[in-house]
Protein backbone atom coordinates (compact mmCIF):
# COMPACT_ATOMS: atom_id res chain seq x y z
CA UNK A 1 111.22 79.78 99.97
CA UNK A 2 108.79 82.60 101.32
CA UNK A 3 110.14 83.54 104.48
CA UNK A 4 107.80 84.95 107.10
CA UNK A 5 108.95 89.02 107.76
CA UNK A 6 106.09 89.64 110.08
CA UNK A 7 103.09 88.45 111.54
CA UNK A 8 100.18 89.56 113.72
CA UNK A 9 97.05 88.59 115.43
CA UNK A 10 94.07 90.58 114.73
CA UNK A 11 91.60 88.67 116.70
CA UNK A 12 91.20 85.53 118.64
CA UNK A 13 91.29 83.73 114.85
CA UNK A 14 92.49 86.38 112.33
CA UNK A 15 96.11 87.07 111.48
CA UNK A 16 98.09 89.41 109.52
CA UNK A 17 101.32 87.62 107.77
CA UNK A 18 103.55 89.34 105.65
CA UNK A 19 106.30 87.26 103.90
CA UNK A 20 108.78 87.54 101.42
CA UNK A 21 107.61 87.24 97.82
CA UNK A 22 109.23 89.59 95.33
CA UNK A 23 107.94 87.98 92.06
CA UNK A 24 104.43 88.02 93.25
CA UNK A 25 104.94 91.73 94.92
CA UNK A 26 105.67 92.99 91.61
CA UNK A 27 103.48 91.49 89.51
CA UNK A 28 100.05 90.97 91.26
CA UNK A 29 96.93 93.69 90.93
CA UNK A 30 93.68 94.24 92.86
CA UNK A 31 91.42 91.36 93.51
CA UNK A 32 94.36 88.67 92.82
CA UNK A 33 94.93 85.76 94.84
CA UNK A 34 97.56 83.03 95.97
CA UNK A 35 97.46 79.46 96.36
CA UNK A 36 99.17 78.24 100.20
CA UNK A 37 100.72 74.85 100.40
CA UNK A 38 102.50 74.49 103.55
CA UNK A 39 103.80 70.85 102.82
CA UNK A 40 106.34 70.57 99.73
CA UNK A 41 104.83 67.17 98.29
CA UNK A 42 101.86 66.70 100.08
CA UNK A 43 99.04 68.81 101.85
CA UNK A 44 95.98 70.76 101.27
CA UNK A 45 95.99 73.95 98.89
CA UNK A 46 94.39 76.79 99.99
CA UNK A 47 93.26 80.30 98.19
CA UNK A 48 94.13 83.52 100.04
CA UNK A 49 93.72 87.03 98.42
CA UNK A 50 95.96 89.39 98.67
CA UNK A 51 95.41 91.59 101.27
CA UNK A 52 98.67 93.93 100.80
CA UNK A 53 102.22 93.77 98.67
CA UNK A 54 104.84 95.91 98.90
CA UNK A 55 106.98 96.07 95.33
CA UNK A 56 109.78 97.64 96.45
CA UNK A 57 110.60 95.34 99.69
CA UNK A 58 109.35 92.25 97.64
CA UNK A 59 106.90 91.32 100.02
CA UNK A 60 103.04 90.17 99.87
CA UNK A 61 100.86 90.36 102.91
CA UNK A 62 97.74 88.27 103.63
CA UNK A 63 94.96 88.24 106.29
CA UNK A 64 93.29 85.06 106.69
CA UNK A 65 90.96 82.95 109.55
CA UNK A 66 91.83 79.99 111.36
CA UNK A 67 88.65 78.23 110.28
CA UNK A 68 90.66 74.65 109.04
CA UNK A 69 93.22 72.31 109.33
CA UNK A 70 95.91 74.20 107.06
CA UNK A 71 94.84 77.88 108.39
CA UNK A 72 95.70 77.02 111.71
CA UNK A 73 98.64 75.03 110.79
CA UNK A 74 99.63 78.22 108.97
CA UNK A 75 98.85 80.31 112.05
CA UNK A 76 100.93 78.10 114.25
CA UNK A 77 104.15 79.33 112.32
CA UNK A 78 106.69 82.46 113.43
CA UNK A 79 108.47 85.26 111.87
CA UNK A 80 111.29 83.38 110.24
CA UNK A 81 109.57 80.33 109.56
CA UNK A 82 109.26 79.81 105.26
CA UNK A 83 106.32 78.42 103.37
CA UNK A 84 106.78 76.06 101.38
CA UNK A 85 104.82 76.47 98.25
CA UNK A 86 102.96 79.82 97.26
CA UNK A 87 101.94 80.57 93.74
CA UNK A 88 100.27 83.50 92.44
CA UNK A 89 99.10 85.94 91.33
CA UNK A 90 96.21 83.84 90.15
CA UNK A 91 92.81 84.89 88.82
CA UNK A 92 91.51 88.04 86.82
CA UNK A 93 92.38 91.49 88.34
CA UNK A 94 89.72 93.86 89.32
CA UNK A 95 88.49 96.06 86.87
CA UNK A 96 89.31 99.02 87.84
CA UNK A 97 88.64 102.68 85.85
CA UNK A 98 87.10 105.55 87.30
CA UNK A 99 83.52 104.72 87.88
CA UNK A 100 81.96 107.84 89.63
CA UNK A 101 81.19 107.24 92.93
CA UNK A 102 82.11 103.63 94.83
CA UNK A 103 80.78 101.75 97.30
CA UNK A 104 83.27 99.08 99.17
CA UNK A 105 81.27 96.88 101.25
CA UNK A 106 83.35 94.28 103.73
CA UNK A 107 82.13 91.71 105.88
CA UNK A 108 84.21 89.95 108.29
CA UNK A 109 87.38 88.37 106.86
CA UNK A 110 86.29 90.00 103.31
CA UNK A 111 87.54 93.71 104.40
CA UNK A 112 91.21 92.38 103.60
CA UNK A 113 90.62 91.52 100.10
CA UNK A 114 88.48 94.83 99.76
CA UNK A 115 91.01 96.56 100.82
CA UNK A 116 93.19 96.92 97.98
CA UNK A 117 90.19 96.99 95.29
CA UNK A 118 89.27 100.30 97.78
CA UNK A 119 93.31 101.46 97.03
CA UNK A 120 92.90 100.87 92.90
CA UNK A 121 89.68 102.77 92.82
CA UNK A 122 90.96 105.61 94.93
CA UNK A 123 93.62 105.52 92.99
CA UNK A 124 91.92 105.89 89.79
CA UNK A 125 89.82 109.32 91.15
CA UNK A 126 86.71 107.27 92.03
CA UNK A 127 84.96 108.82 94.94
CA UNK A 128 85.28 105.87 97.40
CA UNK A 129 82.79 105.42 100.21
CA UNK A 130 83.69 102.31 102.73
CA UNK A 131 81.36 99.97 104.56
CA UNK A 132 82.98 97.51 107.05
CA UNK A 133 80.97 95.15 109.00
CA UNK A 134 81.41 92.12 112.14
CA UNK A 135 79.88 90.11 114.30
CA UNK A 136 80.99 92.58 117.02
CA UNK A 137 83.90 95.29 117.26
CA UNK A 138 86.72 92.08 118.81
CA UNK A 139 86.27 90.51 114.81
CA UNK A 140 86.87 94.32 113.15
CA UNK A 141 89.67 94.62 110.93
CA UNK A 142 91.43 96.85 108.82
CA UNK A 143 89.31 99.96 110.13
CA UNK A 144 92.62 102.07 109.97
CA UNK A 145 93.93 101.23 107.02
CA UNK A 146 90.39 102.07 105.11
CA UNK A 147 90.37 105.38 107.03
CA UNK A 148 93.70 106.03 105.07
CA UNK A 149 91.67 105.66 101.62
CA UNK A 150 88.64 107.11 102.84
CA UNK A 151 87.09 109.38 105.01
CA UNK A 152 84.13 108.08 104.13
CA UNK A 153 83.59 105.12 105.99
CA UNK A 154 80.59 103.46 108.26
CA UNK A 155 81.19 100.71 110.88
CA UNK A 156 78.20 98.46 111.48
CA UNK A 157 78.14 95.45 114.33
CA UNK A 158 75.82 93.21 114.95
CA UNK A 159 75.81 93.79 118.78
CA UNK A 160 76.05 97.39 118.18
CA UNK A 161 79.85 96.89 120.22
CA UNK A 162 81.22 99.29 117.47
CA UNK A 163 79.94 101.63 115.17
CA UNK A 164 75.79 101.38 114.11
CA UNK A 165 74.31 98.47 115.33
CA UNK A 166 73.16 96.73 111.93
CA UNK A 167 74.34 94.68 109.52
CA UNK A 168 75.97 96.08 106.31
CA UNK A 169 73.11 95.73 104.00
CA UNK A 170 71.40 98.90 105.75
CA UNK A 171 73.64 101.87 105.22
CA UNK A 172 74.05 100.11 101.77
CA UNK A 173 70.46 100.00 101.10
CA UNK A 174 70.41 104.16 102.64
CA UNK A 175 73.45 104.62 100.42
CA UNK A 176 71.17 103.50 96.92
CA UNK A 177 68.47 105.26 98.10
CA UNK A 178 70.35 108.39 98.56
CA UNK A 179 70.53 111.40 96.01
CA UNK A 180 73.84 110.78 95.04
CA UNK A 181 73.88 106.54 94.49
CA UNK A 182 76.68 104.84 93.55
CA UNK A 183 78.00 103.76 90.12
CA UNK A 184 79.39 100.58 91.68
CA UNK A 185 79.31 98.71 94.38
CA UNK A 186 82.03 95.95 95.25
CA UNK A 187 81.14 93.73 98.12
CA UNK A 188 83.37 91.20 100.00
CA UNK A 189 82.21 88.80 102.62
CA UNK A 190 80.73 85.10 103.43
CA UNK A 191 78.61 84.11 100.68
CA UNK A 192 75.37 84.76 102.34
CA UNK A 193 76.48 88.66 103.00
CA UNK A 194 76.95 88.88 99.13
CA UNK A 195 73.72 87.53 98.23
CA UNK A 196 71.81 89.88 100.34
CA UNK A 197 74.02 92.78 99.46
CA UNK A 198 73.73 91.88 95.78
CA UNK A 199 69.59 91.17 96.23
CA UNK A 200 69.82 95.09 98.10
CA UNK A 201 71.28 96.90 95.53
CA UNK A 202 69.24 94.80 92.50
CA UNK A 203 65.63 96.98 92.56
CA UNK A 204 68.00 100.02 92.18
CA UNK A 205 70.33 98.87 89.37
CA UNK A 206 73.44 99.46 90.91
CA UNK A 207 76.30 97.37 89.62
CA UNK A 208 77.04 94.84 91.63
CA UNK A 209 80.86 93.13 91.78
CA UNK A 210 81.16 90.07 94.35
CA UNK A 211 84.78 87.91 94.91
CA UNK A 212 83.81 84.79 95.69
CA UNK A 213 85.95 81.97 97.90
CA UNK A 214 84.72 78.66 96.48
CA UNK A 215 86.47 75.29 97.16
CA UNK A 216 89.70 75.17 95.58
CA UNK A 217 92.41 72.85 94.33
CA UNK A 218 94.83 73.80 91.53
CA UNK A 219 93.86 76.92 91.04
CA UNK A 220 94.39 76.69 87.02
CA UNK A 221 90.61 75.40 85.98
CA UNK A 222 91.52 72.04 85.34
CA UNK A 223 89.74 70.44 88.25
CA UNK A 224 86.90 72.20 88.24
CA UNK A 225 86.21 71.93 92.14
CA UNK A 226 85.61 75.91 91.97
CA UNK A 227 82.74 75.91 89.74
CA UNK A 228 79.96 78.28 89.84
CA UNK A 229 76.75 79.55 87.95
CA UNK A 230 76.30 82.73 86.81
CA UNK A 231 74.11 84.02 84.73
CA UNK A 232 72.86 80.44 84.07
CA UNK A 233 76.61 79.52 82.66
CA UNK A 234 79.30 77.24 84.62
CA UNK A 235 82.34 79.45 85.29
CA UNK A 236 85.52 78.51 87.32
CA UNK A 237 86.26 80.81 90.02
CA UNK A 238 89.79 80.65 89.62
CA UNK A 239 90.50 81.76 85.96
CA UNK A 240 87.23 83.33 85.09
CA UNK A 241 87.12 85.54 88.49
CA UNK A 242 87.36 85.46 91.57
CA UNK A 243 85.07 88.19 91.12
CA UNK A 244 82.02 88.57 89.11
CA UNK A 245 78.31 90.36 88.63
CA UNK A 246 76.67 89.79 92.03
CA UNK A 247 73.55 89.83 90.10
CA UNK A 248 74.17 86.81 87.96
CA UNK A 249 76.06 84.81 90.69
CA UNK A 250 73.14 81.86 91.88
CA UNK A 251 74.45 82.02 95.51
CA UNK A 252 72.28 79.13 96.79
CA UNK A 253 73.74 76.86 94.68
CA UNK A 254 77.28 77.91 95.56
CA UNK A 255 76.42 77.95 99.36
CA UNK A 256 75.29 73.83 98.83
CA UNK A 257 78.68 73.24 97.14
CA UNK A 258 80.50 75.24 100.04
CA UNK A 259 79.03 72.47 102.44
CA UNK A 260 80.21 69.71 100.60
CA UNK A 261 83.62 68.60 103.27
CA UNK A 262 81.93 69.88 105.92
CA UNK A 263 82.08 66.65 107.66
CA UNK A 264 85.59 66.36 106.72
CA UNK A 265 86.80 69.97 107.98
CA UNK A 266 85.45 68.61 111.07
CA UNK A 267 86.59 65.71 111.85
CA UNK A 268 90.44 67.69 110.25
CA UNK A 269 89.99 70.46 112.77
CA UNK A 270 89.04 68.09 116.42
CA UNK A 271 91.55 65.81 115.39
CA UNK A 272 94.76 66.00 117.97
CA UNK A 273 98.33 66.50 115.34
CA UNK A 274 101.46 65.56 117.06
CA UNK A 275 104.57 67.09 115.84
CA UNK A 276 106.66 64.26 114.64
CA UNK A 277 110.21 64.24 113.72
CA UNK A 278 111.65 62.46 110.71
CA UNK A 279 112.28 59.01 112.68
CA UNK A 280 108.89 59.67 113.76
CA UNK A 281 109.55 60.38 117.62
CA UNK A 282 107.13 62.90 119.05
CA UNK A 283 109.27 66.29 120.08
């Protein structure tokens, strides 16, 4: 069982869970992610990247939104509290070598799986520069641990509540305009912040790397639920990425897929759960 070691709100429907998984801790790399199953037989499976792991103390920690059923199941439960089922690390690792000069661009949510591409690069003597964007400065995260990796780093709003007020795709755009433009850029977000981030950086040739969060079931390509086109192929998020060229990736088509159970995730998320004991009495 993965026992829960700590957990923390970030914002009104972001948390920060860390929980014991030594196998995973060990063996997982930048840009891997984990399948969640909170029920043992039953029960929705749901991809999370790994936002953190800690090799020594055996522990993994992810960020994730309350946006479902399962997430805020998942953020219901306590330090202490185990989950059932968690298997990773699944998907290709981030390619990581020393590039030149990076540019890490987070939206939202996506700053926790940036965060640890940001570490490897660092890590590997890129010159890392750090864009972090949010609706407004309540749905900012991880602006402290990025200031750790770089001291490079811009913080956009939409309100202008924190930081510039603009969305990420400007000092991105300023940033390949510039005289020194970057070898790489890896951006992280919802789907329609990649496209525009990949369509900004495409008249200046920049390389673009995207992770993208597609429906998911197994996790292993056999169900094919993940499916994507890029570069006019079919590719499975789960085994052939989660990340690939932004410049390739046919967003639109992705973004009609996404929509698919939206009906569903409604109807999941109004409807009232009691908690029921074995015999079925509500406690």
């Amino acid at each position: 069982m993965n026992r829960i070691l700590e957990k923390r709100q970030l914002s009104a429907e972001v948390f920060r869970m860390t929980f014991d998984a030594p196998n995973i801790a060990r063996e997982r790399r930048a840009g891997q992610f984990l399948i969640i199953q909170l029920d043992t037989q039953v029960g929705e499976r749901i991809p999370l990247t790994i936002a953190d792991a800690d090799a020594v103390k055996g522990s993994v920690t992810i960020i994730f939104q309350a946006v479902g059923e399962t997430t805020h199941r998942l953020a219901e439960f306590k330090v202490g509290d185990e989950i059932r089922n968690v298997l990773g690390p699944l998907g290709q690792p981030t390619h990581i070598k020393n590039f030149g000069r990076a540019l890490c661009v987070g939206g939202g949510i996506g700053a926790a799986p940036l965060h640890p591409i940001a570490q490897a690069l660092k890590a590997a003597g890129n010159e890392v520069s750090i864009v972090i964007g949010a609706r407004n400065k309540e749905l900012l995260i991880m602006e402290e641990e990025m200031r750790r990796i770089s001291s490079d780093l811009t913080i956009v709003t939409d309100d202008g509540s924190a930081g510039r007020k603009a969305l990420v795709t400007a000092p991105l755009k300023e940033a390949c305009e510039g005289p020194k433009p970057p070898d790489i850029v890896v951006a992280i977000g919802p789907p329609v912040m990649m496209k525009f981030c990949a369509e900004t950086t495409r008249p200046f040739g920049v390389h673009t790397v995207v992770s993208l969060n597609t429906i998911m079931i197994d996790g292993t390509g056999m169900c094919g639920g993940c499916r994507v086109t890029v570069g006019g192929q079919t590719k499975f998020v789960c085994v052939d990425g989660p990340e690939f060229d932004g410049h390739k990736v046919d967003f639109d088509n992705m973004i009609l897929r996404l929509g698919a159970y939206k009906p569903q995730e409604k109807e999941a998320h109004h409807r009232c759960h009691l908690d029921l004991n074995i015999a079925g009495e509500v406690r």
